[in-house]
Structures are given as structure tokens and as C-alpha cells.
N, C-alpha and C. Protein backbone atom coordinates (compact mmCIF):
# COMPACT_ATOMS: atom_id res chain seq x y z
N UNK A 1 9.73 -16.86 -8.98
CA UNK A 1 8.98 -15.75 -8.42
C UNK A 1 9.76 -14.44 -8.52
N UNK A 2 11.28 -14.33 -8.31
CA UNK A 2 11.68 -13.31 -8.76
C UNK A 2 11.83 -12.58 -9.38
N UNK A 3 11.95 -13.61 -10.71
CA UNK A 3 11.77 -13.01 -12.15
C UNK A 3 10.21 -12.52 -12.68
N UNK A 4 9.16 -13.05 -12.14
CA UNK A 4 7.99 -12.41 -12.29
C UNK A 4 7.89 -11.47 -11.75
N UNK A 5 8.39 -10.93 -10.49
CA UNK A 5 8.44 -9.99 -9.26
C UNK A 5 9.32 -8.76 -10.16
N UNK A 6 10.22 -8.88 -10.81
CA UNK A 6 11.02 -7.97 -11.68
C UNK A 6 10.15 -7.35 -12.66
N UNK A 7 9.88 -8.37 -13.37
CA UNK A 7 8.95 -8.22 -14.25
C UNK A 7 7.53 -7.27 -13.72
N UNK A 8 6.88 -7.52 -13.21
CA UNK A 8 6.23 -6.58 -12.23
C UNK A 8 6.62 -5.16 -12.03
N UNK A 9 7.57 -5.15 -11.20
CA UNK A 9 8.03 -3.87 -10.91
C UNK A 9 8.79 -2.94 -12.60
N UNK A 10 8.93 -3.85 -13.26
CA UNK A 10 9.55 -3.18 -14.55
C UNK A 10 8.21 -2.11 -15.41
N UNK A 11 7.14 -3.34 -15.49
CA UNK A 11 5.79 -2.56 -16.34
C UNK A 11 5.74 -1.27 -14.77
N UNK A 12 4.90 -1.43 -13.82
CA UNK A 12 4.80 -0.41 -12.83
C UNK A 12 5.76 1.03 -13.13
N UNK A 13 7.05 0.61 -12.79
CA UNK A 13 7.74 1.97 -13.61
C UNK A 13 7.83 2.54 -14.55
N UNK A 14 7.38 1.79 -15.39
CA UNK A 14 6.87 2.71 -16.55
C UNK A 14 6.26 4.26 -16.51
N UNK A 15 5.51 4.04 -15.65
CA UNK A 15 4.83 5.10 -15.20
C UNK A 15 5.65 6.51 -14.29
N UNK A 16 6.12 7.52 -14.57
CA UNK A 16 7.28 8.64 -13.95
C UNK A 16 5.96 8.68 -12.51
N UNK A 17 5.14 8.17 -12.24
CA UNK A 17 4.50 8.78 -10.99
C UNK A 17 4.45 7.34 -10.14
N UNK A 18 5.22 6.58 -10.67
CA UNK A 18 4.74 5.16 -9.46
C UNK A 18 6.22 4.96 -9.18
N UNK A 19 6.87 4.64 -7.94
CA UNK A 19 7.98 4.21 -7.59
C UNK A 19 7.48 3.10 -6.71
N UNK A 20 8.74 2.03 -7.32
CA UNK A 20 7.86 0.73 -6.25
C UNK A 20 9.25 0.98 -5.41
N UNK A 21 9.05 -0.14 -4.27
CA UNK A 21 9.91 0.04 -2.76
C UNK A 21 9.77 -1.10 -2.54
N UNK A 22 10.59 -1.95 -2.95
CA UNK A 22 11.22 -3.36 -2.44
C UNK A 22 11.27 -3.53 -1.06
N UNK A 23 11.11 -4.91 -0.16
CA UNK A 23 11.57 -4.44 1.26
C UNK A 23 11.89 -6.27 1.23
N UNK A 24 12.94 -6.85 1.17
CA UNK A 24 13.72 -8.27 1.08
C UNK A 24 12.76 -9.14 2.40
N UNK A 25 12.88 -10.24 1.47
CA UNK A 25 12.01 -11.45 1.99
C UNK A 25 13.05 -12.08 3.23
N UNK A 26 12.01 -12.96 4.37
CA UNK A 26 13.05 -13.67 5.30
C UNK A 26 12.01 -15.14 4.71
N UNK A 27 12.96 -15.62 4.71
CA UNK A 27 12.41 -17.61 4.39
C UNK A 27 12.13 -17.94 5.66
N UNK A 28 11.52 -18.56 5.85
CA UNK A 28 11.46 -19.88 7.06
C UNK A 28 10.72 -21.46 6.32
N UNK A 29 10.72 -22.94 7.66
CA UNK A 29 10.19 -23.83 6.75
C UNK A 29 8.66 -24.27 7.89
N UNK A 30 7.81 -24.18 7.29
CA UNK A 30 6.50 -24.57 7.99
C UNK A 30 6.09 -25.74 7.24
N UNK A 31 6.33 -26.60 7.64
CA UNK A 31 5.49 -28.14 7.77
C UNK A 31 6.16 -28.40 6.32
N UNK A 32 7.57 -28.56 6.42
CA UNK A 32 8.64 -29.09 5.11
C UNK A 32 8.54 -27.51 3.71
N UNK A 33 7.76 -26.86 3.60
CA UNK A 33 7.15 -25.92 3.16
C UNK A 33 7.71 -24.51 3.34
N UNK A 34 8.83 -23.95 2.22
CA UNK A 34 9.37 -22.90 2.56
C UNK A 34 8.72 -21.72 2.54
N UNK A 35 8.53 -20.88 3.51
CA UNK A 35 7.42 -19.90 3.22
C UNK A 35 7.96 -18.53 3.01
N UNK A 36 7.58 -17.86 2.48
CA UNK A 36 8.33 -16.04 2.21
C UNK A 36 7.42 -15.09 2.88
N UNK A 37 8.20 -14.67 3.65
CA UNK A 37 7.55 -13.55 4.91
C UNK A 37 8.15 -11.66 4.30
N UNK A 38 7.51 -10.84 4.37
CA UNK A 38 7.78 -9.95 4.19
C UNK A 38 8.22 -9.28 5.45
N UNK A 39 8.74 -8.43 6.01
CA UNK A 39 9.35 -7.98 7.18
C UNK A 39 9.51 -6.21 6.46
N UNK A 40 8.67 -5.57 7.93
CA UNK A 40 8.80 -3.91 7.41
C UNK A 40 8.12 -3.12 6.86
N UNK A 41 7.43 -3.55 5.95
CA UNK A 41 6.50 -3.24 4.57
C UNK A 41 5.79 -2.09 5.71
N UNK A 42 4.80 -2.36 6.68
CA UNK A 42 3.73 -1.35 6.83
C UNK A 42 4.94 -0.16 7.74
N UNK A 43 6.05 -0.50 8.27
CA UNK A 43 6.74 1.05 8.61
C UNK A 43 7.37 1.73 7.44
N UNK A 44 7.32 1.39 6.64
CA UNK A 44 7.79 1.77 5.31
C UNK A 44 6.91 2.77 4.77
N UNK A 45 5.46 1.87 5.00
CA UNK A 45 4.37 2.58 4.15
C UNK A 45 3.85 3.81 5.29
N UNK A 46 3.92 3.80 6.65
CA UNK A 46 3.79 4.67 7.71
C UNK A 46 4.45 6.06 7.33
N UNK A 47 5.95 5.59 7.12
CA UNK A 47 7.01 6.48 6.83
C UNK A 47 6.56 7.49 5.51
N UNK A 48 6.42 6.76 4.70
CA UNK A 48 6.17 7.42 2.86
C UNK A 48 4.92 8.05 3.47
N UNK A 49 3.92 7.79 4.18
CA UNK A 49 2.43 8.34 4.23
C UNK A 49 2.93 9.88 5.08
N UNK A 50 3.56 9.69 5.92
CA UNK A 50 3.75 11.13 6.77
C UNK A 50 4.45 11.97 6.02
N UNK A 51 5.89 11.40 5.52
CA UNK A 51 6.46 12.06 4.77
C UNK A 51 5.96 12.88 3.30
N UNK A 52 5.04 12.02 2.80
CA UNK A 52 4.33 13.09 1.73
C UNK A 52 3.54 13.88 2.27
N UNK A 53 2.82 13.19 3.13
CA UNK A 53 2.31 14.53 4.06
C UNK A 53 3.06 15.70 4.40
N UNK A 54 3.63 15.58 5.09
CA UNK A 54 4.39 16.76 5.55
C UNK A 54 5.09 17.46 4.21
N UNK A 55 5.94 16.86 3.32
CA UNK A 55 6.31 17.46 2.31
C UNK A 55 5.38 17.97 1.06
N UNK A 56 3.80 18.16 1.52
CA UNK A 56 3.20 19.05 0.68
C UNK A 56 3.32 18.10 -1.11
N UNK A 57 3.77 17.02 -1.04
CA UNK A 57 3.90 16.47 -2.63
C UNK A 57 2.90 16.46 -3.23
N UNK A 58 1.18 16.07 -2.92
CA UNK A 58 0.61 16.06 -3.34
C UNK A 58 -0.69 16.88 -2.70
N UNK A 59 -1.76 17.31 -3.15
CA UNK A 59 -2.81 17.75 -2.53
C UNK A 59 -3.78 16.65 -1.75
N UNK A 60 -3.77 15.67 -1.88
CA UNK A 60 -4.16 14.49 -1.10
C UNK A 60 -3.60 13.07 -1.26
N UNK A 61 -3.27 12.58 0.07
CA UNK A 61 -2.63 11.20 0.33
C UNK A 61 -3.39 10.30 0.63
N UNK A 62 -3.66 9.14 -0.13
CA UNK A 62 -4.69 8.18 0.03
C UNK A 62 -4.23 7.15 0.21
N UNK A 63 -4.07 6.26 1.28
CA UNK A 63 -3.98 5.24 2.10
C UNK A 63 -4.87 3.79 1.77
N UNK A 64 -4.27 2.71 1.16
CA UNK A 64 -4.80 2.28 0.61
C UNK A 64 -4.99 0.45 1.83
N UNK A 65 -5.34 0.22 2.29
CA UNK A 65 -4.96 -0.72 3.58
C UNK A 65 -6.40 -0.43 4.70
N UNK A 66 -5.80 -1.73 4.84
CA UNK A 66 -6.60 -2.03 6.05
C UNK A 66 -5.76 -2.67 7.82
N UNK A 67 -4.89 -1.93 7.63
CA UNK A 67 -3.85 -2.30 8.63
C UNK A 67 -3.64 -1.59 9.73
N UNK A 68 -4.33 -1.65 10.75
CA UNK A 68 -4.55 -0.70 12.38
C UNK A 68 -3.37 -0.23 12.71
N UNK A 69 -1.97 -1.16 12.38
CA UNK A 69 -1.16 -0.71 12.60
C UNK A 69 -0.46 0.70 12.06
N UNK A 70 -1.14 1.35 10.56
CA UNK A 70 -0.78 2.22 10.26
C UNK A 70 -1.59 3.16 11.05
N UNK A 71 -2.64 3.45 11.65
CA UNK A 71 -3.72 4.53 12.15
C UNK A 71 -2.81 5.95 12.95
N UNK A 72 -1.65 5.23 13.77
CA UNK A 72 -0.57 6.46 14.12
C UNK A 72 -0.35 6.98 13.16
N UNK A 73 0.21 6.68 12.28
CA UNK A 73 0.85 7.48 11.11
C UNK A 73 -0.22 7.96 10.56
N UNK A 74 -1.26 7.69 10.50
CA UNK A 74 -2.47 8.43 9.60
C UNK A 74 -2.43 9.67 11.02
N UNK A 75 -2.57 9.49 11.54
CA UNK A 75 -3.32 10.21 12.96
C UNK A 75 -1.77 11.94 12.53
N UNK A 76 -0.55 11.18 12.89
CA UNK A 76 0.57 11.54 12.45
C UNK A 76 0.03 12.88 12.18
N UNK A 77 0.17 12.46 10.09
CA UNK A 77 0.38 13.19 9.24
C UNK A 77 -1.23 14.01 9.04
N UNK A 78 -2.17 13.86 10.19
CA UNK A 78 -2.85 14.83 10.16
C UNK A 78 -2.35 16.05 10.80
N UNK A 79 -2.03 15.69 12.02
CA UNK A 79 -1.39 16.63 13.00
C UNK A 79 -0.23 17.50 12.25
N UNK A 80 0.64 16.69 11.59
CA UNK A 80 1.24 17.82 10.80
C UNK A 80 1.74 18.59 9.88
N UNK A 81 0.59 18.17 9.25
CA UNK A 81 0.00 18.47 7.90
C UNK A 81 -0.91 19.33 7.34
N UNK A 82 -1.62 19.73 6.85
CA UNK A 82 -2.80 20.32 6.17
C UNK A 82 -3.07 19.50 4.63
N UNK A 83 -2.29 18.70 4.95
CA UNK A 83 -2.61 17.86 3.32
C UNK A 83 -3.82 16.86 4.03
N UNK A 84 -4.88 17.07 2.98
CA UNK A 84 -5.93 15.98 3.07
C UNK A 84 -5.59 14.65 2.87
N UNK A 85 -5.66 13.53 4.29
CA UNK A 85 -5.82 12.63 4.34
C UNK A 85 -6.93 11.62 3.86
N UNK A 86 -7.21 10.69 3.23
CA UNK A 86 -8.00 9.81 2.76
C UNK A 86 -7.85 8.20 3.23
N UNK A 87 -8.49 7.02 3.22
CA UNK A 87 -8.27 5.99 3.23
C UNK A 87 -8.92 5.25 2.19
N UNK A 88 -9.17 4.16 1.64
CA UNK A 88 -9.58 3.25 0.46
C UNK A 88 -9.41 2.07 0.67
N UNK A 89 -10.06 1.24 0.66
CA UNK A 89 -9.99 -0.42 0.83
C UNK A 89 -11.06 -1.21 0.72
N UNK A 90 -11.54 -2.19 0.90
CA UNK A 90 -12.71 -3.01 -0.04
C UNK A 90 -13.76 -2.88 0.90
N UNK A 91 -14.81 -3.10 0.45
CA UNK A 91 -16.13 -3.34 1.14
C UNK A 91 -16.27 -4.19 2.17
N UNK A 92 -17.24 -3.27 3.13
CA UNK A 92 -16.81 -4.76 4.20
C UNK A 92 -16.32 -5.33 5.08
N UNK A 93 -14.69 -4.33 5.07
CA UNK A 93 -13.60 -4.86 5.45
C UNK A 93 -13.67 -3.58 6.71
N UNK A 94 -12.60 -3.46 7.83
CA UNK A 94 -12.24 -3.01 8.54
C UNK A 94 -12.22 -1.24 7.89
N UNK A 95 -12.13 -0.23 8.18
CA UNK A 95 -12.30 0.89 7.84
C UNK A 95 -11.13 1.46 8.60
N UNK A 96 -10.02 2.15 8.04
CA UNK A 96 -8.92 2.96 9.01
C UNK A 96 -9.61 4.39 9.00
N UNK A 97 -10.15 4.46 9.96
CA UNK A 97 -10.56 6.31 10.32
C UNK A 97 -10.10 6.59 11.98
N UNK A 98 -8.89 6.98 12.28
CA UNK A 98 -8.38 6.91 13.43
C UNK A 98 -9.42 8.49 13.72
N UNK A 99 -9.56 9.44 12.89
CA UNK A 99 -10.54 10.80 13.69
C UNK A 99 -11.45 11.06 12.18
N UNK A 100 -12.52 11.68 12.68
CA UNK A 100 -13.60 11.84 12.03
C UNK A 100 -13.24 12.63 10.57
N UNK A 101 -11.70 13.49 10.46
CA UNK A 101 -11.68 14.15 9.74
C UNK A 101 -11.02 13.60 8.20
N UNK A 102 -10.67 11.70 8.24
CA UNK A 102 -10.19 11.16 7.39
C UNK A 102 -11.82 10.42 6.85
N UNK A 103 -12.11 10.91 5.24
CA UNK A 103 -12.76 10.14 4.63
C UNK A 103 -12.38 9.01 4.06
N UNK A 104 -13.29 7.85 4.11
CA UNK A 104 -12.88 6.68 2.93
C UNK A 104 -13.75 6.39 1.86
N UNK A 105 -12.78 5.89 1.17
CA UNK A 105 -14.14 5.24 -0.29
C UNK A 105 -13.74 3.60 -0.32
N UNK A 106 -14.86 3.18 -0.25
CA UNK A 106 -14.94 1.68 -0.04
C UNK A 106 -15.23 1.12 -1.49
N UNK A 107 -14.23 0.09 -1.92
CA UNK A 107 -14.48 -0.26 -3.30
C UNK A 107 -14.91 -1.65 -3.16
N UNK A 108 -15.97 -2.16 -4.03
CA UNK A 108 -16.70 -3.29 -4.49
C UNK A 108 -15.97 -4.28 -5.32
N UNK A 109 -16.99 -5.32 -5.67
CA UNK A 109 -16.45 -5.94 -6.67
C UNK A 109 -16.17 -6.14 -8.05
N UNK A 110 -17.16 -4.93 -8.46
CA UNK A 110 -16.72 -3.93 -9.64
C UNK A 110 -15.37 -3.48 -10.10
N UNK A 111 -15.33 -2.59 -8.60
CA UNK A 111 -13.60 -1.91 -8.65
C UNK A 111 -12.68 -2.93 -8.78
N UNK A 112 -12.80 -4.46 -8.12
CA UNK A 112 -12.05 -5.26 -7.69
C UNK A 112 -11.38 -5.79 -8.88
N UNK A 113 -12.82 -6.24 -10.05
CA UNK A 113 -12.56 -6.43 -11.46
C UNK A 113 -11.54 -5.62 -12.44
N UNK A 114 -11.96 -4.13 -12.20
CA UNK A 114 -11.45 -2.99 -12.60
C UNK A 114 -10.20 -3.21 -12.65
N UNK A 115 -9.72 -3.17 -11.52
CA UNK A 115 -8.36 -2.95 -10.51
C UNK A 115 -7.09 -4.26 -11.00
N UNK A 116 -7.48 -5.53 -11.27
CA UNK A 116 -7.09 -6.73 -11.52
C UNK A 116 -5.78 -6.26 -13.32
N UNK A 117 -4.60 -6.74 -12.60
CA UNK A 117 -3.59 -6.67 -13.68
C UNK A 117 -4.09 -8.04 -14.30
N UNK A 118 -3.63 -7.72 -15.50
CA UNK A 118 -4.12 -9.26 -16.49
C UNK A 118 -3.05 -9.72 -17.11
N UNK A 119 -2.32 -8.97 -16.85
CA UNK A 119 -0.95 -9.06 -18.14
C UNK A 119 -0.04 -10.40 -17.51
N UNK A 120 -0.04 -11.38 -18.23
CA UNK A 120 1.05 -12.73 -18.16
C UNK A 120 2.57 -12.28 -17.94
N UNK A 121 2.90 -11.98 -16.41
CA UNK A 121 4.34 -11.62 -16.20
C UNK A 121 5.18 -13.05 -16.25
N UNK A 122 4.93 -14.38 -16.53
CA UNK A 122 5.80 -15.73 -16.42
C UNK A 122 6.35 -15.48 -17.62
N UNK A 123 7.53 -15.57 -17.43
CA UNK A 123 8.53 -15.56 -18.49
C UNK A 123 9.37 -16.85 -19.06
N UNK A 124 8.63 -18.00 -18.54
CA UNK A 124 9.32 -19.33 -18.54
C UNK A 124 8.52 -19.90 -20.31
């Protein structure tokens, strides 16, 4: 999984406008079954969301989740910001609009198709 996970993040950078942000796995064993937990990820993504906010990087920050736990930080980087906030996430699903002034675009199963990497990262 690592080496696909590399592999991953290698095509992604390709791109000078995508930086990926690693955040290290904790193991545990559930029912003999080692499982990989991510730890951090949404204060990470809280953090990067205000911070481009506030630093004016882009003319709009679009929030891509369905995670309540980010809605402070959306709420946040309205307050002190003037950069247009947005949200995006699938049909259906939970909607993050902590105040009336964040729009979302809800994507289907069209987009879903769209959206889908195809490229064979196994390197074995």
C-alpha cells in the first residue's frame, strides 16, 4: 500500500497547483485484522481552509467534504476573510452550510464517473 500511496502522490504532483499533505497512519488489530487509521487529516484540512482564506491565495476556496467537524473553520474563514467560500460533495449526502452565505454544488453520479482515477498505480 505504500508503494501505491507514493505512486499516487508522485502522478498528483505533477501538477505545480496540487500539493498533497501526508498525515502518518496509527495501526491497531480488530478481530486479528490490522487496521490503518488516519489521525488529524480534518485539522489539517481546517487549518489549509482558513489559511488560504485569510492569505487571499485564491479568489475562491472550495471545501470539498462532508465533515461537521470542519463547519468552524468554514464559519472561521468567513469571518476573516472576504475570499468566497464554497462547499462540494455528492448528492444526497449531508450539506456543510454553517451560514446562508456559503454556496454548494452537489455532484452526481456523472461527476462521480468523471472524477474516478483509472490509472493502475500497483507496481508489483
Amino acid at each position: 500500500m505504500y508503494a501505491y500511496s507514493q505512486a499516487h502522490k508522485s502522478e498528483w504532483t505533477r501538477n505545480r497547483l496540487v500539493s498533497v499533505h501526508y498525515r502518518t497512519l496509527r495501526y491497531y488489530w480488530e478481530n486479528n485484522i490490522r487496521v490503518a487509521q488516519e489521525k488529524g487529516i480534518d485539522v489539517l484540512v481546517a487549518l489549509e481552509l482558513a489559511r488560504a482564506a485569510m492569505d487571499k491565495e485564491a479568489d475562491v476556496v472550495i471545501l470539498a467534504s462532508h465533515d461537521t467537524d470542519l463547519e468552524p473553520a468554514l464559519e472561521a474563514a468567513q469571518r476573516w476573510s472576504s475570499t468566497i467560500i464554497e462547499t462540494a460533495g455528492w448528492a444526497k449526502e449531508r450539506i456543510l452550510r454553517p451560514t446562508p452565505r456559503v454556496s454548494h454544488t452537489a455532484l452526481d453520479g456523472a461527476a462521480f464517473v468523471k472524477s474516478r482515477d483509472r490509472k493502475d498505480y500497483d507496481k508489483r
